[in-house]
PDB file of N, CA and C in Angstrom:
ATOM      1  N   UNK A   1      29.509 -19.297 -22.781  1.00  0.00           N
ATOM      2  CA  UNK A   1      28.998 -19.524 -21.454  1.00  0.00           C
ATOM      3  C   UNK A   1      27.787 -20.446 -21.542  1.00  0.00           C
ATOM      4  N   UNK A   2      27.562 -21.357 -20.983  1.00  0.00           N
ATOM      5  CA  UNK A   2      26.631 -22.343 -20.966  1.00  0.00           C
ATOM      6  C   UNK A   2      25.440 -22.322 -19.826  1.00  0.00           C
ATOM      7  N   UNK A   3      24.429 -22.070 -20.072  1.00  0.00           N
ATOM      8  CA  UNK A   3      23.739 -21.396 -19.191  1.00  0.00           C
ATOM      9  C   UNK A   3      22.983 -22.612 -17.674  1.00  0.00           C
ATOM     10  N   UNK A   4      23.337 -23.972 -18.568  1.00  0.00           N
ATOM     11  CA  UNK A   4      22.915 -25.444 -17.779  1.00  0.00           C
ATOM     12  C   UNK A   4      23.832 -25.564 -16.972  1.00  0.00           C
ATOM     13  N   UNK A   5      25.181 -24.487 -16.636  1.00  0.00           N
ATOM     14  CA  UNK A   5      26.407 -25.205 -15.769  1.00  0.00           C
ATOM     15  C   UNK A   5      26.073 -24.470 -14.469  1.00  0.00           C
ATOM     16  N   UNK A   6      25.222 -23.400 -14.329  1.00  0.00           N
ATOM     17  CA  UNK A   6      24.769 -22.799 -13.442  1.00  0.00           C
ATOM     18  C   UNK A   6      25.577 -21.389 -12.480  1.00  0.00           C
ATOM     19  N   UNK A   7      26.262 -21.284 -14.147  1.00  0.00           N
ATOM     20  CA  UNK A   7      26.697 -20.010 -14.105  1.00  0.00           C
ATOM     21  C   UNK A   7      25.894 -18.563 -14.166  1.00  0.00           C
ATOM     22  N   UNK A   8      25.994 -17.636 -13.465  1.00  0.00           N
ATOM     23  CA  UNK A   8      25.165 -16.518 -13.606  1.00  0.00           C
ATOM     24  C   UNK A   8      25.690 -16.201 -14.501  1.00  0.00           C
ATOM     25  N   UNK A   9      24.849 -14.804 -14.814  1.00  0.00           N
ATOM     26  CA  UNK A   9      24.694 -13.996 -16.055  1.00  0.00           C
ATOM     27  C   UNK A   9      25.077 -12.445 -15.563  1.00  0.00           C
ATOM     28  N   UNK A  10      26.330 -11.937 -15.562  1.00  0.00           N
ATOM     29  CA  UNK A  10      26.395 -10.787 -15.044  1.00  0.00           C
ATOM     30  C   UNK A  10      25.841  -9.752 -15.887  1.00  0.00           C
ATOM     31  N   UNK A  11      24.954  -8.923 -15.931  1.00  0.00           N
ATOM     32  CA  UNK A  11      24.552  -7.625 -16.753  1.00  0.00           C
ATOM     33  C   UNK A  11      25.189  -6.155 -16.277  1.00  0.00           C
ATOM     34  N   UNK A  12      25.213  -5.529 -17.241  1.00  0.00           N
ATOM     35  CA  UNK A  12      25.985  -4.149 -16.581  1.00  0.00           C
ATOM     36  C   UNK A  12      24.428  -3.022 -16.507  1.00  0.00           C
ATOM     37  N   UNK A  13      24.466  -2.072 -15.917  1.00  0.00           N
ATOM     38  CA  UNK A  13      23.797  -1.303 -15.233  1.00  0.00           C
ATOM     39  C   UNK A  13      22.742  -0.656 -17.201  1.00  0.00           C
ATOM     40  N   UNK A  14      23.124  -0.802 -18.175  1.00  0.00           N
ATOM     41  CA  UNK A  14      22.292   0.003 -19.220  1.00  0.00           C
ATOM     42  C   UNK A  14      21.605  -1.466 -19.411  1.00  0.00           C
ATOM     43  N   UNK A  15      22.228  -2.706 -19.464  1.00  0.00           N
ATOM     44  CA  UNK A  15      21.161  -4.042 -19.961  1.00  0.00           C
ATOM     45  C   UNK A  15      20.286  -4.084 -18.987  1.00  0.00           C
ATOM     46  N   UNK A  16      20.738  -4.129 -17.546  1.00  0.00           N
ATOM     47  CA  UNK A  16      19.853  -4.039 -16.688  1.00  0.00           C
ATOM     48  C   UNK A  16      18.587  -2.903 -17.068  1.00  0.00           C
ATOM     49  N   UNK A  17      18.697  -1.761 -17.738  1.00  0.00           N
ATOM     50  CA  UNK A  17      17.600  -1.068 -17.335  1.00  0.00           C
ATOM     51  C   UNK A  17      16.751  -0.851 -18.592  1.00  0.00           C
ATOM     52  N   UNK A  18      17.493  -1.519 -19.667  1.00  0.00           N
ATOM     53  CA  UNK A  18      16.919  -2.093 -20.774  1.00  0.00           C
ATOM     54  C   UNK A  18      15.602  -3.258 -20.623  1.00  0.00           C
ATOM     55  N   UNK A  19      16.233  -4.059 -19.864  1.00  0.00           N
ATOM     56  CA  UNK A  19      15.933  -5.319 -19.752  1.00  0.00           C
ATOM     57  C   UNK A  19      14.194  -4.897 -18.908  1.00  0.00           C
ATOM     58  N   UNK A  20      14.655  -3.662 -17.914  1.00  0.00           N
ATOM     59  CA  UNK A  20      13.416  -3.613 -16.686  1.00  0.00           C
ATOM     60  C   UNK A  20      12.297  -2.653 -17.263  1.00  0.00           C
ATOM     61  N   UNK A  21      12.997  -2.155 -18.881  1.00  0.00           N
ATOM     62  CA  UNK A  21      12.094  -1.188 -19.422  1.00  0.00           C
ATOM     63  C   UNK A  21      10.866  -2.153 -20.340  1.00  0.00           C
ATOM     64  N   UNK A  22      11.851  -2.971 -20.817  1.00  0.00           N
ATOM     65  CA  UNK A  22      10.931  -4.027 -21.638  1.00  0.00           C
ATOM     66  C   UNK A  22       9.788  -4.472 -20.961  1.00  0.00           C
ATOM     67  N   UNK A  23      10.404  -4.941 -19.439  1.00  0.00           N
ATOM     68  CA  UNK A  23       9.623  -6.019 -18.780  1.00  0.00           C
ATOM     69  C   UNK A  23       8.479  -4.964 -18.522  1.00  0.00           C
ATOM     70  N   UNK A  24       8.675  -3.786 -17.996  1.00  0.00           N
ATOM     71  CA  UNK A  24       7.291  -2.436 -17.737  1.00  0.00           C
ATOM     72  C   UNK A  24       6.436  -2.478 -19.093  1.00  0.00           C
ATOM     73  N   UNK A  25       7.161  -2.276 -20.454  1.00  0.00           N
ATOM     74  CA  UNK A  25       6.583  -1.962 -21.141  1.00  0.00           C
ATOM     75  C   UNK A  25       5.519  -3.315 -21.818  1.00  0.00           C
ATOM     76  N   UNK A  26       5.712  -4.154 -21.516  1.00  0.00           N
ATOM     77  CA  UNK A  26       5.531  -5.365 -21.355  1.00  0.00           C
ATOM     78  C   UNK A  26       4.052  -5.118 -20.938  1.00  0.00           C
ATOM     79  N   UNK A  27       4.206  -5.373 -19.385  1.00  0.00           N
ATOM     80  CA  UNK A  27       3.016  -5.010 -18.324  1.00  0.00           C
ATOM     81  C   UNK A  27       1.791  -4.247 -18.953  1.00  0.00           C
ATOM     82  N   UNK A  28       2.678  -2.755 -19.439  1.00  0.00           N
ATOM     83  CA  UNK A  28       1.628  -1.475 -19.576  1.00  0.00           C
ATOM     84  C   UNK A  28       0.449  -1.853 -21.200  1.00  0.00           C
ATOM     85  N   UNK A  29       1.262  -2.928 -21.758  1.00  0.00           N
ATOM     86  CA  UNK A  29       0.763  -2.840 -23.051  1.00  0.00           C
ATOM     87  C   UNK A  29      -0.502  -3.774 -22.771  1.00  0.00           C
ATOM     88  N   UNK A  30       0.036  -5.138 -21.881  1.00  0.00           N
ATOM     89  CA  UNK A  30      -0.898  -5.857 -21.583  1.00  0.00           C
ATOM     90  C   UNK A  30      -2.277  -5.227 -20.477  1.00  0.00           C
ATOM     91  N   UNK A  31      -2.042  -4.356 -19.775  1.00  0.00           N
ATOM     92  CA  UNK A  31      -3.320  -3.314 -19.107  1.00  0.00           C
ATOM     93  C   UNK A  31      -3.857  -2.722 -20.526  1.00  0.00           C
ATOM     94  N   UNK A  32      -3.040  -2.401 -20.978  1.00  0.00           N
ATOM     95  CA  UNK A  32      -4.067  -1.277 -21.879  1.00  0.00           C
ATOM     96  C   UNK A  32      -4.885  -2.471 -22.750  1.00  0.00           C
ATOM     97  N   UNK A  33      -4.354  -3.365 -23.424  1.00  0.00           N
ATOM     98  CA  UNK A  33      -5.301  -4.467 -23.946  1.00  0.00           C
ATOM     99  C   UNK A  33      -6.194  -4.772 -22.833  1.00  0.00           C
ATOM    100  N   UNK A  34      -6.148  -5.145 -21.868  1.00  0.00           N
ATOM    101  CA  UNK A  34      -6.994  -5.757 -20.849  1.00  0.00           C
ATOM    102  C   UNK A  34      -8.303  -4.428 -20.274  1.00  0.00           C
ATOM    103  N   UNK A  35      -7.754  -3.044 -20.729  1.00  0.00           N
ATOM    104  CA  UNK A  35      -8.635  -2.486 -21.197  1.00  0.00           C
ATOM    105  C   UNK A  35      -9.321  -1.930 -22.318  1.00  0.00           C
ATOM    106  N   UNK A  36      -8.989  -2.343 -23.127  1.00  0.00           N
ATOM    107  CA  UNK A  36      -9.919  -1.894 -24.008  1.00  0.00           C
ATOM    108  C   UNK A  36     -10.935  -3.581 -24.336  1.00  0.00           C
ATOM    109  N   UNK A  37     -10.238  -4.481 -23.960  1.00  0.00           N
ATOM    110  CA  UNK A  37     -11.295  -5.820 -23.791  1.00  0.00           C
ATOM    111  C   UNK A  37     -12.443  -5.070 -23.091  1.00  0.00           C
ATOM    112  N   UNK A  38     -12.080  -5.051 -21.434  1.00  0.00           N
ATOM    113  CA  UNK A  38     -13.364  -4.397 -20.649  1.00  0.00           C
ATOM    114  C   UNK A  38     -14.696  -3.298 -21.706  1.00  0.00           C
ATOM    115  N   UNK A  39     -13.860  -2.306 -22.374  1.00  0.00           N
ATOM    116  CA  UNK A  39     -14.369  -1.194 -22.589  1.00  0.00           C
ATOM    117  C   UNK A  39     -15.220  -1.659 -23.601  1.00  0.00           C
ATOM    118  N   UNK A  40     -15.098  -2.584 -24.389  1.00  0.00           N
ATOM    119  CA  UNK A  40     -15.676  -3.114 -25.530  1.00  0.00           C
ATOM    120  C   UNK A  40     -16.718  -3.845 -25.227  1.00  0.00           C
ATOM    121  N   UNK A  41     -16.350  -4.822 -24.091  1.00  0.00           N
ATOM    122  CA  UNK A  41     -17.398  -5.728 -23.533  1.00  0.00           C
ATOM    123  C   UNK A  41     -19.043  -4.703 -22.969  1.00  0.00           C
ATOM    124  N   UNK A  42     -18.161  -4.171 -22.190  1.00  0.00           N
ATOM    125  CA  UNK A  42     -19.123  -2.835 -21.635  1.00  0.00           C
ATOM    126  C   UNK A  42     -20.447  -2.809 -22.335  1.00  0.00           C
ATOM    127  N   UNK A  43     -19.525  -1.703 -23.437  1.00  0.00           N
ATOM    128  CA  UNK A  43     -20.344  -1.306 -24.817  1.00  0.00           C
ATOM    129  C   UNK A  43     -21.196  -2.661 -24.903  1.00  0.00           C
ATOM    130  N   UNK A  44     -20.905  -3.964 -25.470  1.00  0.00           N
ATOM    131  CA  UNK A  44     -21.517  -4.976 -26.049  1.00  0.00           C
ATOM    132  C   UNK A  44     -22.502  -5.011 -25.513  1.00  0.00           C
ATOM    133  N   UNK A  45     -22.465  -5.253 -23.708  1.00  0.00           N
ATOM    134  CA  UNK A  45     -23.485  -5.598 -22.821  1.00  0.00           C
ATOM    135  C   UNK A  45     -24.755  -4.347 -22.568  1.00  0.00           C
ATOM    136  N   UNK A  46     -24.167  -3.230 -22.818  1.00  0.00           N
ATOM    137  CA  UNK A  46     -25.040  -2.302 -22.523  1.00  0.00           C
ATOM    138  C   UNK A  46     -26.000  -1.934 -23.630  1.00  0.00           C
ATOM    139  N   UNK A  47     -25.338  -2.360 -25.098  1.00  0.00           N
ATOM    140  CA  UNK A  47     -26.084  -2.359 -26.416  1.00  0.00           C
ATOM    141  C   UNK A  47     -27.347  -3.621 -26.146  1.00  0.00           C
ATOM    142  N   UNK A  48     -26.983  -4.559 -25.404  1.00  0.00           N
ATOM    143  CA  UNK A  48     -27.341  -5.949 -25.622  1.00  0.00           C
ATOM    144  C   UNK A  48     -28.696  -5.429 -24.871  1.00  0.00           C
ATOM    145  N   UNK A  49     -28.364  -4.832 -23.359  1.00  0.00           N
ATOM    146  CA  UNK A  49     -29.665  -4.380 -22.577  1.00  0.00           C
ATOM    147  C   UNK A  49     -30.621  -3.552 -22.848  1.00  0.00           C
ATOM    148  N   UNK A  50     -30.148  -2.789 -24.066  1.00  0.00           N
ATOM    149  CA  UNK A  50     -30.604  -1.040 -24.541  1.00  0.00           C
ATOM    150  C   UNK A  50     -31.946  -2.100 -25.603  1.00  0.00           C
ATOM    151  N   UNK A  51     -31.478  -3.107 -26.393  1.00  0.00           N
ATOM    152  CA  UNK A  51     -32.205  -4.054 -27.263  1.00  0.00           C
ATOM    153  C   UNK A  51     -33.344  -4.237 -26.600  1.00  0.00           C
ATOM    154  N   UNK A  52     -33.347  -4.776 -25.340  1.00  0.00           N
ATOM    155  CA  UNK A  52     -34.142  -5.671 -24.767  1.00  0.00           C
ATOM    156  C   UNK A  52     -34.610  -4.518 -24.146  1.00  0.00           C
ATOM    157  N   UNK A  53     -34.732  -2.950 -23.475  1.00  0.00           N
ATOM    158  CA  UNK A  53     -35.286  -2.400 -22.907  1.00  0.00           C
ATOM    159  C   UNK A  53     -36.294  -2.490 -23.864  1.00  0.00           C
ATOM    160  N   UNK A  54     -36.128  -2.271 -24.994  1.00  0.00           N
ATOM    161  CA  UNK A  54     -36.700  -1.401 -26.168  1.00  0.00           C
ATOM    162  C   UNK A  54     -37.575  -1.920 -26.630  1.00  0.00           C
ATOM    163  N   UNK A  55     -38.201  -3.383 -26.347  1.00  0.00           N
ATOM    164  CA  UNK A  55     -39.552  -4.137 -26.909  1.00  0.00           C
ATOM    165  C   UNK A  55     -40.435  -3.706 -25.922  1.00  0.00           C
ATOM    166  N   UNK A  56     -41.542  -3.669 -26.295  1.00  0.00           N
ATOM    167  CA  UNK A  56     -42.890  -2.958 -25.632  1.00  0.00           C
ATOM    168  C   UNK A  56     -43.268  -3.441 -24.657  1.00  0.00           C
ATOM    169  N   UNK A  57     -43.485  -2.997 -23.684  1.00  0.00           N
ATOM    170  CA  UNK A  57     -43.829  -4.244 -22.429  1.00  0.00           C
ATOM    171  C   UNK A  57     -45.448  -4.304 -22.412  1.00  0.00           C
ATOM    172  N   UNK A  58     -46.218  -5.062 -21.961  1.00  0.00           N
ATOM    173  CA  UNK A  58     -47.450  -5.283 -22.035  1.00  0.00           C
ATOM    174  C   UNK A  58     -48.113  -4.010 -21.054  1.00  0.00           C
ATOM    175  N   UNK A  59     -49.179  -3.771 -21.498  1.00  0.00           N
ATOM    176  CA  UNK A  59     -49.868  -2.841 -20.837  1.00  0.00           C
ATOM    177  C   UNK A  59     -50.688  -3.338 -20.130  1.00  0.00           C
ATOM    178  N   UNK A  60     -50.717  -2.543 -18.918  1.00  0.00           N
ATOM    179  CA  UNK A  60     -51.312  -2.964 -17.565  1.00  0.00           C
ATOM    180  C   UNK A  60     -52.404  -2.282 -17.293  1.00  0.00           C
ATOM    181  N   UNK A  61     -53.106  -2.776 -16.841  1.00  0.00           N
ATOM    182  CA  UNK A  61     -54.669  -1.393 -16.705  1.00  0.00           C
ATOM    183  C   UNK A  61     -54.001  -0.900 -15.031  1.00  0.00           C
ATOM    184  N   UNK A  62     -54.674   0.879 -15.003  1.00  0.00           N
ATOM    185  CA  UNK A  62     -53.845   1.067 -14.327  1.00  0.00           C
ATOM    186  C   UNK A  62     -54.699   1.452 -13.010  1.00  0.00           C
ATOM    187  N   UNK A  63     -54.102   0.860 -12.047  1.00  0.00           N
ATOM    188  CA  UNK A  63     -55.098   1.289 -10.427  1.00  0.00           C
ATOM    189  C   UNK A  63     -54.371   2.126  -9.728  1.00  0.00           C
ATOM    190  N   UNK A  64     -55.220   2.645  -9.439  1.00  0.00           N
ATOM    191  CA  UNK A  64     -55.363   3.784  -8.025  1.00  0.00           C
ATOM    192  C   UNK A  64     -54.301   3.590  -7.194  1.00  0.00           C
ATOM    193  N   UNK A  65     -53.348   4.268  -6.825  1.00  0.00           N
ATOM    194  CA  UNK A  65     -52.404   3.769  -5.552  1.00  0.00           C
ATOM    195  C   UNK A  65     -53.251   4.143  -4.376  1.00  0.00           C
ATOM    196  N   UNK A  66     -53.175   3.107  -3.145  1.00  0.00           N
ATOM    197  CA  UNK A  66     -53.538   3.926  -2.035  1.00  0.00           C
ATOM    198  C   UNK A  66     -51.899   4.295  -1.221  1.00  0.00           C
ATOM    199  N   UNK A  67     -52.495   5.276  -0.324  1.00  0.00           N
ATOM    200  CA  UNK A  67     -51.199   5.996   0.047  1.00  0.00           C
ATOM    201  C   UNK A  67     -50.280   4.996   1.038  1.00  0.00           C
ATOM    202  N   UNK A  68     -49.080   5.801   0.343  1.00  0.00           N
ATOM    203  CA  UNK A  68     -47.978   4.880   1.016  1.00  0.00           C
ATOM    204  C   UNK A  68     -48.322   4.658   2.684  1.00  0.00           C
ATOM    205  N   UNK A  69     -47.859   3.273   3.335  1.00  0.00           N
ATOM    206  CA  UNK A  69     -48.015   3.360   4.796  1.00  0.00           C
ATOM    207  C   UNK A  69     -46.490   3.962   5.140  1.00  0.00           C
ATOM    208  N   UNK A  70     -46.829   4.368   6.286  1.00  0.00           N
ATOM    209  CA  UNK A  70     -45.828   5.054   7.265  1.00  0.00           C
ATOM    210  C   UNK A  70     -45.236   4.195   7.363  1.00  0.00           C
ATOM    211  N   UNK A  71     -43.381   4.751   8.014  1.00  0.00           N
ATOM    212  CA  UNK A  71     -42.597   3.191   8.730  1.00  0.00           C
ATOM    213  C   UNK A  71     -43.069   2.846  10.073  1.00  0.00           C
ATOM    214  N   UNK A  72     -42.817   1.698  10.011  1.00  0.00           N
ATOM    215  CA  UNK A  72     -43.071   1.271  11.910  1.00  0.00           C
ATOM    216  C   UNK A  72     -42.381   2.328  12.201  1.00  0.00           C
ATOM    217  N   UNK A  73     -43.171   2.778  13.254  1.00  0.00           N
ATOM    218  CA  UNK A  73     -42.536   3.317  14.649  1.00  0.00           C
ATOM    219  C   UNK A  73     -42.534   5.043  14.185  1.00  0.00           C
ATOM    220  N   UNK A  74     -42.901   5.300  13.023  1.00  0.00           N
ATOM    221  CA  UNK A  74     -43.445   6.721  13.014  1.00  0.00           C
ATOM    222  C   UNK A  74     -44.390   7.627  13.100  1.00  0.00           C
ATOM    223  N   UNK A  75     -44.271   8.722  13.340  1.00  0.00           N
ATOM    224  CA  UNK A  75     -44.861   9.241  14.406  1.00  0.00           C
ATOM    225  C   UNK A  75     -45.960  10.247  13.664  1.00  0.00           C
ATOM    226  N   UNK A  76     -45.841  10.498  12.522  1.00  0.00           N
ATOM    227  CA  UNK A  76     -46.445  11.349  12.005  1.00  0.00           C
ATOM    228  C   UNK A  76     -45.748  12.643  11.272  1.00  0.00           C
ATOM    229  N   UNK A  77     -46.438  13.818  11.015  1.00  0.00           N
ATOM    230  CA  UNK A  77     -46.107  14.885  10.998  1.00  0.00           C
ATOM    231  C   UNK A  77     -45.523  15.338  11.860  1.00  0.00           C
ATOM    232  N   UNK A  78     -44.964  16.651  11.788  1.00  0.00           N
ATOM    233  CA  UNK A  78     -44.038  16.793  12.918  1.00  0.00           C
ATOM    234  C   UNK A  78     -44.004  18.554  12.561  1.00  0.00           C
ATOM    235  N   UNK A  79     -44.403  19.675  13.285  1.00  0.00           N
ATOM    236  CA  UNK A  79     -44.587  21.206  12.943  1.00  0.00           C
ATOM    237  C   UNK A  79     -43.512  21.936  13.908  1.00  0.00           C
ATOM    238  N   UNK A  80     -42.118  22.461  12.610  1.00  0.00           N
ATOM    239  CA  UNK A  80     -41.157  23.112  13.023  1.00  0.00           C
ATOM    240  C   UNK A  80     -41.822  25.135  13.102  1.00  0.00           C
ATOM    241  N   UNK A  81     -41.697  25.407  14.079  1.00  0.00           N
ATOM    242  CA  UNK A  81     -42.085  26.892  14.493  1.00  0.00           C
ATOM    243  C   UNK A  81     -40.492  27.152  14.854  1.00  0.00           C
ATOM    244  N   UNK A  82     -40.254  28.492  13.712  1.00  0.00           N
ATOM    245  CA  UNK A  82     -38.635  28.939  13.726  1.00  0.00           C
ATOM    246  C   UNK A  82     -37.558  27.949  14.206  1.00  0.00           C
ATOM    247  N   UNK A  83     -37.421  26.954  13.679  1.00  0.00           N
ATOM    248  CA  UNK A  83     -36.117  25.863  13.894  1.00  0.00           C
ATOM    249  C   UNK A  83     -36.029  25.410  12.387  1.00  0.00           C
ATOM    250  N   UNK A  84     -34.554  25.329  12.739  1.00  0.00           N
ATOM    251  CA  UNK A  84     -34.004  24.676  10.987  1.00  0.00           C
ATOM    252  C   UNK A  84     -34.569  23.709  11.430  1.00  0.00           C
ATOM    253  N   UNK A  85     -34.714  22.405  10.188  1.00  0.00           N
ATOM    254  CA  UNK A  85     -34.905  20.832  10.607  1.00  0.00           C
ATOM    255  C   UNK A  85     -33.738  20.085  10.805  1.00  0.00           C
ATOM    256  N   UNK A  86     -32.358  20.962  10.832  1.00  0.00           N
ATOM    257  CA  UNK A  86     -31.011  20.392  11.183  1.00  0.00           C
ATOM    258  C   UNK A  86     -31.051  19.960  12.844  1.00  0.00           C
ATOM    259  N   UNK A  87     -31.288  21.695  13.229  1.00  0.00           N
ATOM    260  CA  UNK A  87     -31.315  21.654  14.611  1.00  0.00           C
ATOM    261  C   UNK A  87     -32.881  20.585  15.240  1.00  0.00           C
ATOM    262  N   UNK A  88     -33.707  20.654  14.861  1.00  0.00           N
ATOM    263  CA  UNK A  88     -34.918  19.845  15.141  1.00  0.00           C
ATOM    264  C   UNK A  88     -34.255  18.393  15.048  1.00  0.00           C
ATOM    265  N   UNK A  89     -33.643  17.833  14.145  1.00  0.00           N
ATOM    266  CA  UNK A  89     -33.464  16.509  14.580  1.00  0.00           C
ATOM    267  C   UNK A  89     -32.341  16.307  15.662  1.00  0.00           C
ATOM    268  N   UNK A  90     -31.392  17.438  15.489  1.00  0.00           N
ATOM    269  CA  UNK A  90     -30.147  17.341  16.357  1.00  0.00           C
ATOM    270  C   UNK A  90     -30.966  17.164  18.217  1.00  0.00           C
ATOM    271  N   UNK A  91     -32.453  17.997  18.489  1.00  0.00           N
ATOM    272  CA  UNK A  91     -32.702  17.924  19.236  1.00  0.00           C
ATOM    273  C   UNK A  91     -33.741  16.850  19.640  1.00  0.00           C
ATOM    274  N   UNK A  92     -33.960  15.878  18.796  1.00  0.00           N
ATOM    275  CA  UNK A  92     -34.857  14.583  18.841  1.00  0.00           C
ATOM    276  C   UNK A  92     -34.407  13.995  19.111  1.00  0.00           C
ATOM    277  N   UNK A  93     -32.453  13.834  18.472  1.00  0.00           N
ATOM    278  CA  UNK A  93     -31.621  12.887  18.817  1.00  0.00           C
ATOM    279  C   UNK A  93     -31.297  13.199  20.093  1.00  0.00           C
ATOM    280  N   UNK A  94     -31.227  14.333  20.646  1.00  0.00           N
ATOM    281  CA  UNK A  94     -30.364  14.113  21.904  1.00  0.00           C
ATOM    282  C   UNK A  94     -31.665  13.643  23.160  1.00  0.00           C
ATOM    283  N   UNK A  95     -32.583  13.930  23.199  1.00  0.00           N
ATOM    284  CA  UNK A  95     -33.886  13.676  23.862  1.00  0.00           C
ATOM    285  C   UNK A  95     -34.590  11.890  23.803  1.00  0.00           C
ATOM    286  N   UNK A  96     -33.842  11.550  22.593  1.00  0.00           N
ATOM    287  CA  UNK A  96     -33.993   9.611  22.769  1.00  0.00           C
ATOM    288  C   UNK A  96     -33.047   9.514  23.239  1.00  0.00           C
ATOM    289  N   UNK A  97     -31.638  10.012  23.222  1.00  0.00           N
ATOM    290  CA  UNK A  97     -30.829   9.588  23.937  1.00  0.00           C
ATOM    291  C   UNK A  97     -30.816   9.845  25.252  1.00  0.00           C
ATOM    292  N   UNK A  98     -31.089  10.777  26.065  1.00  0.00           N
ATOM    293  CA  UNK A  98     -31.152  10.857  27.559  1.00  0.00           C
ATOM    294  C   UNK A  98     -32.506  10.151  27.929  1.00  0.00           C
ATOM    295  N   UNK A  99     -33.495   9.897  27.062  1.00  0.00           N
ATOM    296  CA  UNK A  99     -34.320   9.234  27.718  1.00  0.00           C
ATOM    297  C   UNK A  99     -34.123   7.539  27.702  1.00  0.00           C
ATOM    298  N   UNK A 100     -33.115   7.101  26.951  1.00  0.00           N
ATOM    299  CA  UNK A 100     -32.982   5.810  26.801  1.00  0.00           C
ATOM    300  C   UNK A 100     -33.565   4.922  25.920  1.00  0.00           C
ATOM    301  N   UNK A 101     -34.523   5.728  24.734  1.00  0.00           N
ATOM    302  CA  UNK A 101     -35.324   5.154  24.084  1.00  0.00           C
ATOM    303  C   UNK A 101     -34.824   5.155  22.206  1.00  0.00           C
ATOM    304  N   UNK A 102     -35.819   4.030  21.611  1.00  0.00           N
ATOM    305  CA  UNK A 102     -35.446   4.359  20.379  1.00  0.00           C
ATOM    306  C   UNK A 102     -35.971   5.667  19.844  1.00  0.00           C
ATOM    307  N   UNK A 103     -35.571   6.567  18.888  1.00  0.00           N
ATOM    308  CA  UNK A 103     -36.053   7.345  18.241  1.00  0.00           C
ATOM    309  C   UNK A 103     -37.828   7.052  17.485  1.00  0.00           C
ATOM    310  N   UNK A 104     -37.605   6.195  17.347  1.00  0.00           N
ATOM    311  CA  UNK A 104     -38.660   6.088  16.255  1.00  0.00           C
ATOM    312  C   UNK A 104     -40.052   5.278  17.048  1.00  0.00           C
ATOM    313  N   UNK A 105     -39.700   5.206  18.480  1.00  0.00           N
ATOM    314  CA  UNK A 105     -40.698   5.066  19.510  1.00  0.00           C
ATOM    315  C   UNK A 105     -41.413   6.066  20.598  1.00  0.00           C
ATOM    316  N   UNK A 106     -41.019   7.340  20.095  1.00  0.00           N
ATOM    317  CA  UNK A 106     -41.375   8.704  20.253  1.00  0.00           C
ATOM    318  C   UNK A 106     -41.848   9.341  19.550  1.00  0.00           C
ATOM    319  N   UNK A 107     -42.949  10.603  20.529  1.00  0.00           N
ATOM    320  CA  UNK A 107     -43.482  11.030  18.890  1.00  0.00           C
ATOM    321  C   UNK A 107     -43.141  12.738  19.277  1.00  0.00           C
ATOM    322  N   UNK A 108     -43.176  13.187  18.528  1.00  0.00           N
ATOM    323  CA  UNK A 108     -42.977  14.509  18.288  1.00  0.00           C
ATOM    324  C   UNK A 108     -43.862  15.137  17.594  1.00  0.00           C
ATOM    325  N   UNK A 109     -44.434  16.420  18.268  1.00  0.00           N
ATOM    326  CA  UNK A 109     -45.612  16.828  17.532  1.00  0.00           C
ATOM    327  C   UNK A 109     -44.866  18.301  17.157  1.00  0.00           C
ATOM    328  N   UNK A 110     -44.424  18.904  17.694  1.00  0.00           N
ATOM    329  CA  UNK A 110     -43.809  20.307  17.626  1.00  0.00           C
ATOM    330  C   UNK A 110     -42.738  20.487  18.104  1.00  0.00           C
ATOM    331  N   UNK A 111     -41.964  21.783  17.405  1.00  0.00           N
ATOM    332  CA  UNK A 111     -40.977  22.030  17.693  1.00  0.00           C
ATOM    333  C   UNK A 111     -40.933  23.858  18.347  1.00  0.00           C
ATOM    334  N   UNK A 112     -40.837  24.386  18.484  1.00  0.00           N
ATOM    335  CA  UNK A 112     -40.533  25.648  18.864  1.00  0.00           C
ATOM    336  C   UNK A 112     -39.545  26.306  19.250  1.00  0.00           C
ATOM    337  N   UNK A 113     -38.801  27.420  18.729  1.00  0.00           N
ATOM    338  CA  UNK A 113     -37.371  28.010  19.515  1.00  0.00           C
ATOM    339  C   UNK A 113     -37.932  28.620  20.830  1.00  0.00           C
ATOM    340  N   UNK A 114     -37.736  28.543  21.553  1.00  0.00           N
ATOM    341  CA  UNK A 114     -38.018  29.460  23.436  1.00  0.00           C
ATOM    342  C   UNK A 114     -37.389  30.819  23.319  1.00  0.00           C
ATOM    343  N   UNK A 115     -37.956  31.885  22.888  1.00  0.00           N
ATOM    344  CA  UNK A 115     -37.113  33.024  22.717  1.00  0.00           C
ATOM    345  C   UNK A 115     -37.310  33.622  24.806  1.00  0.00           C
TER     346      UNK A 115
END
């Protein structure tokens, strides 16, 4: 059979699944190389960074922090009297929302349950 005359190639149902086992096994061998490339590289790069953590860094004389600033638009402290802080924000959120405002343009000083 001459394969340039553009004759097919009939296969019977075991070449066929020969043929589709190769072509998988094929695939699976080339992932697993394509990982253990990754896994190696990994390693390389993370050895490479572990090097360079590891030289001494210059010493800094050391100052005073002053305290962190607040974010815009916050409000302060905020004193929960018997409320989880689940329910306390659940009720901050709903109170910017009926008032139409951002949250973080309100302030809240206390909380209290109303027995």
């Amino acid at each position: 059979m001459n394969m340039l005359s553009g004759d097919l190639i009939h296969l019977g149902l075991a070449d066929a699944g020969i043929i589709a086992l190769l072509g998988y096994g094929v695939v699976f061998l080339g992932l697993i190389f394509l990982m253990i490339v990754v896994i190696l590289l990994g390693k390389a790069f993370s050895a490479a960074g572990k090097k360079k953590a590891a030289a001494p860094a210059p010493v800094e004389e050391t100052v005073e922090e002053a305290p962190k600033p607040v974010a815009p638009g916050a409000a302060g402290e905020l004193k929960l009297h018997n409320v989880e802080p689940k329910i306390a924000a659940m009720l901050m959120a709903i109170v910017a929302d009926k008032l139409g405002k951002p949250l973080n343009e309100l302030r809240f000083i206390s909380i209290k349950e109303v027995e």
